[in-house]
PDB file of N, CA and C in Angstrom:
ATOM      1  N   UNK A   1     126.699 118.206  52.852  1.00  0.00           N
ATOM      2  CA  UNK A   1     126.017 116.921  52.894  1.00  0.00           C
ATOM      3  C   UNK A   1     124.862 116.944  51.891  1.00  0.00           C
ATOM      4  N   UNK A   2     124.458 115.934  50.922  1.00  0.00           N
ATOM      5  CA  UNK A   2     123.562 115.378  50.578  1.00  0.00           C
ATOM      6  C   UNK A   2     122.300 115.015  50.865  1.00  0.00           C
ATOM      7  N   UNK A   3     121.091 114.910  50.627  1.00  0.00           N
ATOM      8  CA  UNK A   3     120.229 114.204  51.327  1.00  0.00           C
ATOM      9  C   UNK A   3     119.655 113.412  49.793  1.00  0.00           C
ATOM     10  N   UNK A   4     119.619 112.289  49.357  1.00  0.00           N
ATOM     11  CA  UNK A   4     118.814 111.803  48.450  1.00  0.00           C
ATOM     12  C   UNK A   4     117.155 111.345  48.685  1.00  0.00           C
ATOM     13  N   UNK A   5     116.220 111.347  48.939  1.00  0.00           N
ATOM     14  CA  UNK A   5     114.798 111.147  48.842  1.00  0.00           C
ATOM     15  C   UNK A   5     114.801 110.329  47.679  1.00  0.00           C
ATOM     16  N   UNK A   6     114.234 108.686  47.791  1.00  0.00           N
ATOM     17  CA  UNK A   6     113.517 108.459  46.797  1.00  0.00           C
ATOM     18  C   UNK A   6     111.794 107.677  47.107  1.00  0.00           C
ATOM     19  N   UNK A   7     110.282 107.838  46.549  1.00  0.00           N
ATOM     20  CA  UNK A   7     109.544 107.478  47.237  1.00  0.00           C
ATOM     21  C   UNK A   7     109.698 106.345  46.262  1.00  0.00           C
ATOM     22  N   UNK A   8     108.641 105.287  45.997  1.00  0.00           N
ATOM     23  CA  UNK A   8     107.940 103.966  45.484  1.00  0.00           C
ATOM     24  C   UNK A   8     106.512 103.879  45.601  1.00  0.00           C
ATOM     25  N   UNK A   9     105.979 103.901  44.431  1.00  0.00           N
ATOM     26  CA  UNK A   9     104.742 102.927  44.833  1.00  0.00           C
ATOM     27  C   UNK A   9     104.754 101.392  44.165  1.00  0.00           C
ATOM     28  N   UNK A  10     104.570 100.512  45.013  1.00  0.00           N
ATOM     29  CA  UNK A  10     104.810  98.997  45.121  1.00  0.00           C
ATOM     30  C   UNK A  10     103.370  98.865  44.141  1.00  0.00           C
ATOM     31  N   UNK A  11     103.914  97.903  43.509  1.00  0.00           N
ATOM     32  CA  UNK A  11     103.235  96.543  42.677  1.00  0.00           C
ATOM     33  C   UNK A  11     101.954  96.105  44.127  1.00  0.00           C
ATOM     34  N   UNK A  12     100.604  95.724  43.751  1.00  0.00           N
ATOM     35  CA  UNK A  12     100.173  94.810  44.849  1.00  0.00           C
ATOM     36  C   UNK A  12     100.472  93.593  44.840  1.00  0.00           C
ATOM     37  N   UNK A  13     101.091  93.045  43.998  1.00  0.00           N
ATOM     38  CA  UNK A  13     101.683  91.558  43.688  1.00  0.00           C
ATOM     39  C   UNK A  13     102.445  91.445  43.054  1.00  0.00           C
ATOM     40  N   UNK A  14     103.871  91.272  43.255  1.00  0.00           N
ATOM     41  CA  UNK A  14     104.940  90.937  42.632  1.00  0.00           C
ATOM     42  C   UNK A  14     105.957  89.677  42.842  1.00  0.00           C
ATOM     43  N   UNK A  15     106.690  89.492  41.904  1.00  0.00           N
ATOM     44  CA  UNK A  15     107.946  88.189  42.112  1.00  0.00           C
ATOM     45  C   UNK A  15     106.653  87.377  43.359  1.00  0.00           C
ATOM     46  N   UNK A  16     105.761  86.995  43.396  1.00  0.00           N
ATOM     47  CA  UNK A  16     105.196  86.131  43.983  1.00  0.00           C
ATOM     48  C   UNK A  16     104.752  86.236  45.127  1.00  0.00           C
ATOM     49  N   UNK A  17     104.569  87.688  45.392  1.00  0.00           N
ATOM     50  CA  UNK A  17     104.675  88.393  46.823  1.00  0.00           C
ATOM     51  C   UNK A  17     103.528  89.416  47.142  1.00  0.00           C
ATOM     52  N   UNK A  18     103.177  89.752  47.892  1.00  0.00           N
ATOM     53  CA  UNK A  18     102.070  90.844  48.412  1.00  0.00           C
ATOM     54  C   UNK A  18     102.903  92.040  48.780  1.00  0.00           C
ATOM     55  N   UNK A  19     102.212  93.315  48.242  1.00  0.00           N
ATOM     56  CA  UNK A  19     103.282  94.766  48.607  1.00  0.00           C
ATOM     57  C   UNK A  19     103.397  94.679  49.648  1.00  0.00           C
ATOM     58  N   UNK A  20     103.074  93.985  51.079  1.00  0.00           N
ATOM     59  CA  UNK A  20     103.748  93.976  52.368  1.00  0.00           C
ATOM     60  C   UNK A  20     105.482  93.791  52.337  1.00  0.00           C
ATOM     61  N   UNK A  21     104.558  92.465  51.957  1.00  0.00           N
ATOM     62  CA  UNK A  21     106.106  91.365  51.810  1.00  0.00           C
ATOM     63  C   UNK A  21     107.205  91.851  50.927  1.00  0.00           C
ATOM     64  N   UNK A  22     106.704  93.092  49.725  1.00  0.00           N
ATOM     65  CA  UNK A  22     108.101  93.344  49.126  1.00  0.00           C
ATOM     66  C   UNK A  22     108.219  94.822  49.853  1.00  0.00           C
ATOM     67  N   UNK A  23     107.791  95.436  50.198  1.00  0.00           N
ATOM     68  CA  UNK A  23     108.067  96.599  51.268  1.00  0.00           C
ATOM     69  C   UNK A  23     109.037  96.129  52.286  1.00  0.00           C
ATOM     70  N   UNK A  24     108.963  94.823  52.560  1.00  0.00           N
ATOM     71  CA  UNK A  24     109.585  94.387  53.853  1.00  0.00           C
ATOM     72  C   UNK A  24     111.030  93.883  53.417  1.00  0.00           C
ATOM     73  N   UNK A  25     110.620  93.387  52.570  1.00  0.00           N
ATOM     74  CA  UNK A  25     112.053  93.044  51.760  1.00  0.00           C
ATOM     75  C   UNK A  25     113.100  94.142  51.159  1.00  0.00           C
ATOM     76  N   UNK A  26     112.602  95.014  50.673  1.00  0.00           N
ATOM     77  CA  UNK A  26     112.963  96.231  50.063  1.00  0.00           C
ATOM     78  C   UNK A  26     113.683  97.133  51.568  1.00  0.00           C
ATOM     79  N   UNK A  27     112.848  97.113  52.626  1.00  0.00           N
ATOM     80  CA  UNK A  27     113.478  97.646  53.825  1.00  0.00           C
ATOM     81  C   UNK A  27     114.939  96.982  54.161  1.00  0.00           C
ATOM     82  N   UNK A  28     114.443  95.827  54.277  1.00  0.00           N
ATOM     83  CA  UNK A  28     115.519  95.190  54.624  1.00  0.00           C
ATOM     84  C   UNK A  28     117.007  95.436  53.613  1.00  0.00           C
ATOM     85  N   UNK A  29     116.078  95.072  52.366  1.00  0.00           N
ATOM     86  CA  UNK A  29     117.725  94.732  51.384  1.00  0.00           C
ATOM     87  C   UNK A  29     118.347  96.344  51.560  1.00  0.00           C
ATOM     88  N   UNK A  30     117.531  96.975  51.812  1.00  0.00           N
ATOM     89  CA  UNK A  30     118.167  98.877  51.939  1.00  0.00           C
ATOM     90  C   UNK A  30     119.102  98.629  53.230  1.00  0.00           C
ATOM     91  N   UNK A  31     118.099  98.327  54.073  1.00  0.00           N
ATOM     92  CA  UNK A  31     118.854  98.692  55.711  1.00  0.00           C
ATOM     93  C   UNK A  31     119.940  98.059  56.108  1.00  0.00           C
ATOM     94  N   UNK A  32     120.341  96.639  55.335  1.00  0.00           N
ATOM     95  CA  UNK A  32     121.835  96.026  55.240  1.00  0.00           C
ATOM     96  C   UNK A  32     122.549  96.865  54.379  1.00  0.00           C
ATOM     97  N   UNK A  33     122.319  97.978  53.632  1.00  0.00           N
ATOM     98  CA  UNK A  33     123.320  98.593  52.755  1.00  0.00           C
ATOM     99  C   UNK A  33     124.514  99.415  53.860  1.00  0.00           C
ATOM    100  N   UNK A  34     123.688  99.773  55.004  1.00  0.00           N
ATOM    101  CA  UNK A  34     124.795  99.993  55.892  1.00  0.00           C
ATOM    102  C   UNK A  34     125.907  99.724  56.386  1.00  0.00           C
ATOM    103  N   UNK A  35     127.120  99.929  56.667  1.00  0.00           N
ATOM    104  CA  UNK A  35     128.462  99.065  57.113  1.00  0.00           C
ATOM    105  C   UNK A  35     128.712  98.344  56.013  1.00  0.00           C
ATOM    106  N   UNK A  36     127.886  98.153  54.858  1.00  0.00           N
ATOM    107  CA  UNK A  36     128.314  97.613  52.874  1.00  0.00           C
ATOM    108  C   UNK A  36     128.616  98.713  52.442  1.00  0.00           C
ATOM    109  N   UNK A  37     127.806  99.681  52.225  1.00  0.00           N
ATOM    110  CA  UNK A  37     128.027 101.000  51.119  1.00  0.00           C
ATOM    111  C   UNK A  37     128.947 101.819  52.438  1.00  0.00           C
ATOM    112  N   UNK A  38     130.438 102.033  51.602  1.00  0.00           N
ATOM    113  CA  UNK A  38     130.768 102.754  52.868  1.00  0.00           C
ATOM    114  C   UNK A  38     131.023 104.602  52.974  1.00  0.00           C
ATOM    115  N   UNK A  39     130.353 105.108  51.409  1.00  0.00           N
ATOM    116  CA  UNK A  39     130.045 106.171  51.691  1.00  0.00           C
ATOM    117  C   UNK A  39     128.665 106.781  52.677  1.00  0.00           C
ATOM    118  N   UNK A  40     127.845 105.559  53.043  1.00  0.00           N
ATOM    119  CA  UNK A  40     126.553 105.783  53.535  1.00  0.00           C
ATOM    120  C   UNK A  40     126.994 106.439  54.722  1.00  0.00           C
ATOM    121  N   UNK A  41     126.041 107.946  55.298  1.00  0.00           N
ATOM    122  CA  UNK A  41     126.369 108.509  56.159  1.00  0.00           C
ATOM    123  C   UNK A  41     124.880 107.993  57.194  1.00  0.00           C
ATOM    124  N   UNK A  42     124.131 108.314  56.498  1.00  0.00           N
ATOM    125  CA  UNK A  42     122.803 107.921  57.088  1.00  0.00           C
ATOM    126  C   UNK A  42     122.184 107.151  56.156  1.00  0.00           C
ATOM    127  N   UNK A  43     121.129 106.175  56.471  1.00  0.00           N
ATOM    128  CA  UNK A  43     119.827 105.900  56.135  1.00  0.00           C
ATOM    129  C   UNK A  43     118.531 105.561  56.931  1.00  0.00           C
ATOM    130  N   UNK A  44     117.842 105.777  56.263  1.00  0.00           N
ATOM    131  CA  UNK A  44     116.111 105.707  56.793  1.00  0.00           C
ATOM    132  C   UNK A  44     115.284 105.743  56.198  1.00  0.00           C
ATOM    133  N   UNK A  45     114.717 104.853  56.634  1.00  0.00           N
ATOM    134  CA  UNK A  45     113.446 103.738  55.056  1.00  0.00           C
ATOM    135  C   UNK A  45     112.300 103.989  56.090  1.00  0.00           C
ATOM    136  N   UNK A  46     110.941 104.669  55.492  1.00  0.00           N
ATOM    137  CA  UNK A  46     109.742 104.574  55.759  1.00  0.00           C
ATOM    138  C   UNK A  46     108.428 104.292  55.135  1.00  0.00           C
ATOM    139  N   UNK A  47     107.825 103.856  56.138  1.00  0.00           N
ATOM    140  CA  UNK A  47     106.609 102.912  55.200  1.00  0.00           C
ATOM    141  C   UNK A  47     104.926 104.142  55.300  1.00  0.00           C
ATOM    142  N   UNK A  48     104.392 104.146  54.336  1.00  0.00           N
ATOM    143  CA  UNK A  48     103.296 105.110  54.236  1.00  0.00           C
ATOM    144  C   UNK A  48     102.589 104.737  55.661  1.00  0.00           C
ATOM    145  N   UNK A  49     102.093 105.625  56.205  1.00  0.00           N
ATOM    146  CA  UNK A  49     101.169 105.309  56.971  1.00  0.00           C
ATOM    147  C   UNK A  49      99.490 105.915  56.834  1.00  0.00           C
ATOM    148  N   UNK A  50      99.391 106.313  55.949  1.00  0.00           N
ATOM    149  CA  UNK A  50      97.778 106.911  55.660  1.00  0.00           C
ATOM    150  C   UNK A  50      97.491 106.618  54.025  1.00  0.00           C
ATOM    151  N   UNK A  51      96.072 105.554  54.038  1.00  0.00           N
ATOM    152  CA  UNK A  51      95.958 105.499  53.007  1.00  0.00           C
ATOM    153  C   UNK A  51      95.387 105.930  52.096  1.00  0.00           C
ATOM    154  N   UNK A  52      96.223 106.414  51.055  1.00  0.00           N
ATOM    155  CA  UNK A  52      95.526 107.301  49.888  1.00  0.00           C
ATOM    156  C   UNK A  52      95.770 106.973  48.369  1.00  0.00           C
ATOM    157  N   UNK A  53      94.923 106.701  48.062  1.00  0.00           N
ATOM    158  CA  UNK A  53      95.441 106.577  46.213  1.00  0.00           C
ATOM    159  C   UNK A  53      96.916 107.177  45.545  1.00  0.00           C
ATOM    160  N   UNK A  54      96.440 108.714  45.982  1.00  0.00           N
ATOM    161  CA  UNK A  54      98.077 109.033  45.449  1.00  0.00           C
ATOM    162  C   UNK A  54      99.245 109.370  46.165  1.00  0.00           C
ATOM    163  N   UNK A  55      99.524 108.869  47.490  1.00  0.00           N
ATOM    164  CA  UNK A  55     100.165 108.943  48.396  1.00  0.00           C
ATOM    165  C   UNK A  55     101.435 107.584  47.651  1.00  0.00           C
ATOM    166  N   UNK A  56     102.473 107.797  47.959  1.00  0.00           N
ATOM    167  CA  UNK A  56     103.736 106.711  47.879  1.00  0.00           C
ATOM    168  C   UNK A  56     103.545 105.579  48.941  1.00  0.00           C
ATOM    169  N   UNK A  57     103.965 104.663  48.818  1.00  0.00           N
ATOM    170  CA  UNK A  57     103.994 103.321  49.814  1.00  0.00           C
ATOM    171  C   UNK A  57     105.041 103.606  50.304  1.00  0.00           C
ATOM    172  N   UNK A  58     106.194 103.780  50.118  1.00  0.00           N
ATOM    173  CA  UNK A  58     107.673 103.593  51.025  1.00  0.00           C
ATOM    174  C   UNK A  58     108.337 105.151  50.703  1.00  0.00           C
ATOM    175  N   UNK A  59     109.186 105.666  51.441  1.00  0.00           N
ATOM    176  CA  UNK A  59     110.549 105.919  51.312  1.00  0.00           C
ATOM    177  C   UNK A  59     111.863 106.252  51.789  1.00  0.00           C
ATOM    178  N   UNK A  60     112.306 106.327  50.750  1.00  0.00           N
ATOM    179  CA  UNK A  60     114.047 105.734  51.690  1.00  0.00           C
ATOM    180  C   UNK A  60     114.912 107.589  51.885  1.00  0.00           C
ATOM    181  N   UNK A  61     115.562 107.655  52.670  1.00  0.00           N
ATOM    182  CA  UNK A  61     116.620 109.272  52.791  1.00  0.00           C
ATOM    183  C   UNK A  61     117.515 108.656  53.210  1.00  0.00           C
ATOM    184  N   UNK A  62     119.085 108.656  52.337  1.00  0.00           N
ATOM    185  CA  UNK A  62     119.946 108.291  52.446  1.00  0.00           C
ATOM    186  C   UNK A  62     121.128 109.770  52.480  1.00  0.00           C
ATOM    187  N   UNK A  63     121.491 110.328  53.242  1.00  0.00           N
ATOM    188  CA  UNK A  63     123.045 111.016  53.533  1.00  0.00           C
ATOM    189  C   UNK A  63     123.691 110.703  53.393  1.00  0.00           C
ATOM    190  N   UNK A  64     124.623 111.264  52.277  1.00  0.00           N
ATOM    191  CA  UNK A  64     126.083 111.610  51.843  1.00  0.00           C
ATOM    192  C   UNK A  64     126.930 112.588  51.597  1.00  0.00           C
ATOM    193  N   UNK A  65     128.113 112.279  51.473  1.00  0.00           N
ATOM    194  CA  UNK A  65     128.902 113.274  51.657  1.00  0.00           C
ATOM    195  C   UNK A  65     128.419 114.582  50.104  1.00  0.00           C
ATOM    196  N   UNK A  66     128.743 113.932  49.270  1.00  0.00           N
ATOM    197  CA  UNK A  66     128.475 115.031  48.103  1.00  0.00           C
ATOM    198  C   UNK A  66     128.193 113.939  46.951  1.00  0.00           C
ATOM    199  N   UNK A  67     128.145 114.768  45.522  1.00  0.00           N
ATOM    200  CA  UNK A  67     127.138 113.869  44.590  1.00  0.00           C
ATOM    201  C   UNK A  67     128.327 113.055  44.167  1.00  0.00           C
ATOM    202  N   UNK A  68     129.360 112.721  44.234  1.00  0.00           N
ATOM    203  CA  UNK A  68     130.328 111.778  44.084  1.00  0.00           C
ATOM    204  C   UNK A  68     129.992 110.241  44.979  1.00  0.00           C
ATOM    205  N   UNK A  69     129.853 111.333  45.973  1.00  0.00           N
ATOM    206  CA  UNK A  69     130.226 109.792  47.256  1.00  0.00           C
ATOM    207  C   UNK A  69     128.298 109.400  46.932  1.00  0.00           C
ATOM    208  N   UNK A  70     127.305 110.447  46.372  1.00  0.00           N
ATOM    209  CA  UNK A  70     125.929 109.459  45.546  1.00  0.00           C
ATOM    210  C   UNK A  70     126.229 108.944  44.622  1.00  0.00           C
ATOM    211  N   UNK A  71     126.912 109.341  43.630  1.00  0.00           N
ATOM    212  CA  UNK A  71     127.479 108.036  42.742  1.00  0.00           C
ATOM    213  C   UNK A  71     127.829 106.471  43.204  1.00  0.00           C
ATOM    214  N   UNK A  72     128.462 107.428  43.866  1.00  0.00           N
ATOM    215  CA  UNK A  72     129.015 105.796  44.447  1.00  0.00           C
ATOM    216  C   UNK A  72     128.307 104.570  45.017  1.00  0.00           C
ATOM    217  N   UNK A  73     127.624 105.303  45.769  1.00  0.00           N
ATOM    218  CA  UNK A  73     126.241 104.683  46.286  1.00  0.00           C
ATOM    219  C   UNK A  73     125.423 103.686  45.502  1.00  0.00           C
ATOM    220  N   UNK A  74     125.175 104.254  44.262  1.00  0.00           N
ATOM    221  CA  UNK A  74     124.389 104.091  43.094  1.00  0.00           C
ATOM    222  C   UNK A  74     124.911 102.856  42.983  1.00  0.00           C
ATOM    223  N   UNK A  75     126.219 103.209  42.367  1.00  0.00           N
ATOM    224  CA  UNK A  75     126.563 102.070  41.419  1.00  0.00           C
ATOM    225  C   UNK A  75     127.436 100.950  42.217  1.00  0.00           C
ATOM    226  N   UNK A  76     127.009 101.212  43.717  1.00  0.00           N
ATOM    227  CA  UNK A  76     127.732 100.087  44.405  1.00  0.00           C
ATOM    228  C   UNK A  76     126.872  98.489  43.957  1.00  0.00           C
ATOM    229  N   UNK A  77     127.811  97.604  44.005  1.00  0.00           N
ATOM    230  CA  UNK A  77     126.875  96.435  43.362  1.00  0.00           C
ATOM    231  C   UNK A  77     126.153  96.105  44.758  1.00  0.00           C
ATOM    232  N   UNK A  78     125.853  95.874  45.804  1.00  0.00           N
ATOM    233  CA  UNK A  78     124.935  95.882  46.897  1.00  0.00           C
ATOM    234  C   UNK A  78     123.792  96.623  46.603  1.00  0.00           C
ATOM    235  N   UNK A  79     124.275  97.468  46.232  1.00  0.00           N
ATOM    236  CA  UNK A  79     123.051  98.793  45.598  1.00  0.00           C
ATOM    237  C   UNK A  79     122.159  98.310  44.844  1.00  0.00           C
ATOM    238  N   UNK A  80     123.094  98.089  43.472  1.00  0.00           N
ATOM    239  CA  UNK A  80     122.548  97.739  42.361  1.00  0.00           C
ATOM    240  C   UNK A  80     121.547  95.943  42.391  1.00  0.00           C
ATOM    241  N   UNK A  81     122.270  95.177  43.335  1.00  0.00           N
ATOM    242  CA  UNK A  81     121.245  94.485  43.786  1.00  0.00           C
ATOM    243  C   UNK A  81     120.153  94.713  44.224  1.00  0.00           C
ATOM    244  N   UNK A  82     119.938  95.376  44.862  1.00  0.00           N
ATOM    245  CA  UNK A  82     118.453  95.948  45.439  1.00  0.00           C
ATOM    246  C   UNK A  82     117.416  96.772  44.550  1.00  0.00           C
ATOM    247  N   UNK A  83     118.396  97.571  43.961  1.00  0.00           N
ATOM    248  CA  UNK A  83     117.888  98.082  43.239  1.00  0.00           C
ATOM    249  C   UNK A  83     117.120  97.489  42.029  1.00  0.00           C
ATOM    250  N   UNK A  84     117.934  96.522  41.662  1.00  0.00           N
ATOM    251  CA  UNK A  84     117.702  95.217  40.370  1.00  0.00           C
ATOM    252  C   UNK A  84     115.786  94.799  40.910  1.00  0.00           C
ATOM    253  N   UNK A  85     115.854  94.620  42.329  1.00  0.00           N
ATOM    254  CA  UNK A  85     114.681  93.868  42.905  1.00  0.00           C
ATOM    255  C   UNK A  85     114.053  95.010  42.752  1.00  0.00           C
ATOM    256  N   UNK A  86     113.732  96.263  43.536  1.00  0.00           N
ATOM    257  CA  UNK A  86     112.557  97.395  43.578  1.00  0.00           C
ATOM    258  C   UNK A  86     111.812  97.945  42.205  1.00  0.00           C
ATOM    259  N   UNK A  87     112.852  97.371  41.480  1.00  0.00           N
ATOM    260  CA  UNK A  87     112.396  97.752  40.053  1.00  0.00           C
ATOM    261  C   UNK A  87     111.745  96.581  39.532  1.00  0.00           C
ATOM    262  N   UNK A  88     111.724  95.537  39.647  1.00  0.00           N
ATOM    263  CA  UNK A  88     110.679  94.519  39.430  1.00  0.00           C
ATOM    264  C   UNK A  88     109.206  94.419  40.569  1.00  0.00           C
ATOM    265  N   UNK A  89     109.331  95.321  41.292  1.00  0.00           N
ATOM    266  CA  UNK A  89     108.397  94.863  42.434  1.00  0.00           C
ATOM    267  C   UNK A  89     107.578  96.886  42.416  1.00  0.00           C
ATOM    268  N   UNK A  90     107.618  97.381  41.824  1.00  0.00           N
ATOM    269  CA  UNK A  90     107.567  98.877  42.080  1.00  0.00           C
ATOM    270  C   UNK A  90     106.957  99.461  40.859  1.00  0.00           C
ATOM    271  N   UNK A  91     106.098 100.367  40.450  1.00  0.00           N
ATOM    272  CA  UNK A  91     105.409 100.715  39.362  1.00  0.00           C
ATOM    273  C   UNK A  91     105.259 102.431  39.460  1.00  0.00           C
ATOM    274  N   UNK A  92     106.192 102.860  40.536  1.00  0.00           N
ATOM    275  CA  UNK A  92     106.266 104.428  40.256  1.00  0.00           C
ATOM    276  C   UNK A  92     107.256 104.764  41.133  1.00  0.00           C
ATOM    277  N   UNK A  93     108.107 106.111  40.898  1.00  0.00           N
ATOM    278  CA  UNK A  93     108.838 106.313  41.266  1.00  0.00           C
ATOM    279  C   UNK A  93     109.466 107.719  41.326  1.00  0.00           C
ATOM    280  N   UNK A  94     109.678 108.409  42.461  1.00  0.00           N
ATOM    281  CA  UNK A  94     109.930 110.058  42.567  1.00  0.00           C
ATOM    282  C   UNK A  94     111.451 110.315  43.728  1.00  0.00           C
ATOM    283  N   UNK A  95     112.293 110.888  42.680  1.00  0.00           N
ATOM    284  CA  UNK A  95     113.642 111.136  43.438  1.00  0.00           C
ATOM    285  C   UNK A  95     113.898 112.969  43.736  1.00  0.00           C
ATOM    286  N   UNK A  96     114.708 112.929  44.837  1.00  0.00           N
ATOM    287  CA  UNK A  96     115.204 114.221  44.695  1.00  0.00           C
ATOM    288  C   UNK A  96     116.473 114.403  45.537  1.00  0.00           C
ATOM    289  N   UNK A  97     116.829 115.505  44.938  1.00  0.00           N
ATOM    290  CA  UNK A  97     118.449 114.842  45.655  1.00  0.00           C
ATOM    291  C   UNK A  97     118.829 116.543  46.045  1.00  0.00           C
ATOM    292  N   UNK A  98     119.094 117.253  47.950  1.00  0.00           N
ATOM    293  CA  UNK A  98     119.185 118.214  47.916  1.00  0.00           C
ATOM    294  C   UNK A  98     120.367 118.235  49.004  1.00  0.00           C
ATOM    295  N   UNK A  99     120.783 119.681  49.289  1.00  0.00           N
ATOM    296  CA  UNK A  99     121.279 120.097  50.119  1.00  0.00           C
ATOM    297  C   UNK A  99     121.034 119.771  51.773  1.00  0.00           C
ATOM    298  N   UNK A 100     121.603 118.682  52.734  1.00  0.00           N
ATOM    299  CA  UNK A 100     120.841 119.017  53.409  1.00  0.00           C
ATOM    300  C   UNK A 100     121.043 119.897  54.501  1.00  0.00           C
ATOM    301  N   UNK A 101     119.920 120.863  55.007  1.00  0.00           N
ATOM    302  CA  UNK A 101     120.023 121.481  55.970  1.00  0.00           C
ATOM    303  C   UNK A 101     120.793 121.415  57.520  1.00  0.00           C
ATOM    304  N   UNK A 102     121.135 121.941  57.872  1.00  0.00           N
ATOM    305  CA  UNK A 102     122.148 121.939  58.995  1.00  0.00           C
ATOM    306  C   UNK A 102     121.125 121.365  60.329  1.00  0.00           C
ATOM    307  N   UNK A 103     121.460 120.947  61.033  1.00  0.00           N
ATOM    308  CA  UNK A 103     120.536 120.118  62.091  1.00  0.00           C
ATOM    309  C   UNK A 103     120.563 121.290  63.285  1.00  0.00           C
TER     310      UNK A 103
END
């Protein structure tokens, strides 16, 4: 299994919006990727809770099978919709993509 990590730090104002409102949106357009992307094994979107200058605002851990079925993921167009949006609304960005540990 996979685990992808990616964090965000949000725009304070974007597409016409307050980083709440695109955090919330961004949750959302992720958390419908479920039962759409049908390599998705898991996901789980979290929002910062302590505030710090260089701390991330959001992030998402998505499980998959292997870096194929993350491809897939990627370039699912559901994906790539969302993705289209976080990148207009988002001004930093840190991925990592590992093994994940056995539960």
């Amino acid at each position: 299994m996979l685990l992808h990590t990616v964090m965000w730090k949000f725009k304070e104002n974007a597409e016409g919006h307050t980083k709440a409102e695109n955090i919330a949106t961004v949750r959302t357009g992720l958390e419908n990727l479920v039962g759409v992307v049908p390599v998705l094994d898991e996901l789980h979107f979290y929002e910062n809770e302590v505030e710090c200058g260089r701390n991330f605002d959001a992030m998402l851990q998505v499980t998959v099978r292997d870096g194929d079925a993350l491809e897939a993921y990627k370039t699912h167009p559901a994906h790539q919709k969302v993705a289209a949006f976080v990148a207009k609304v988002t001004e930093g960005r840190a991925a990592v993509d590992i093994t994940k540990p056995a539960d």
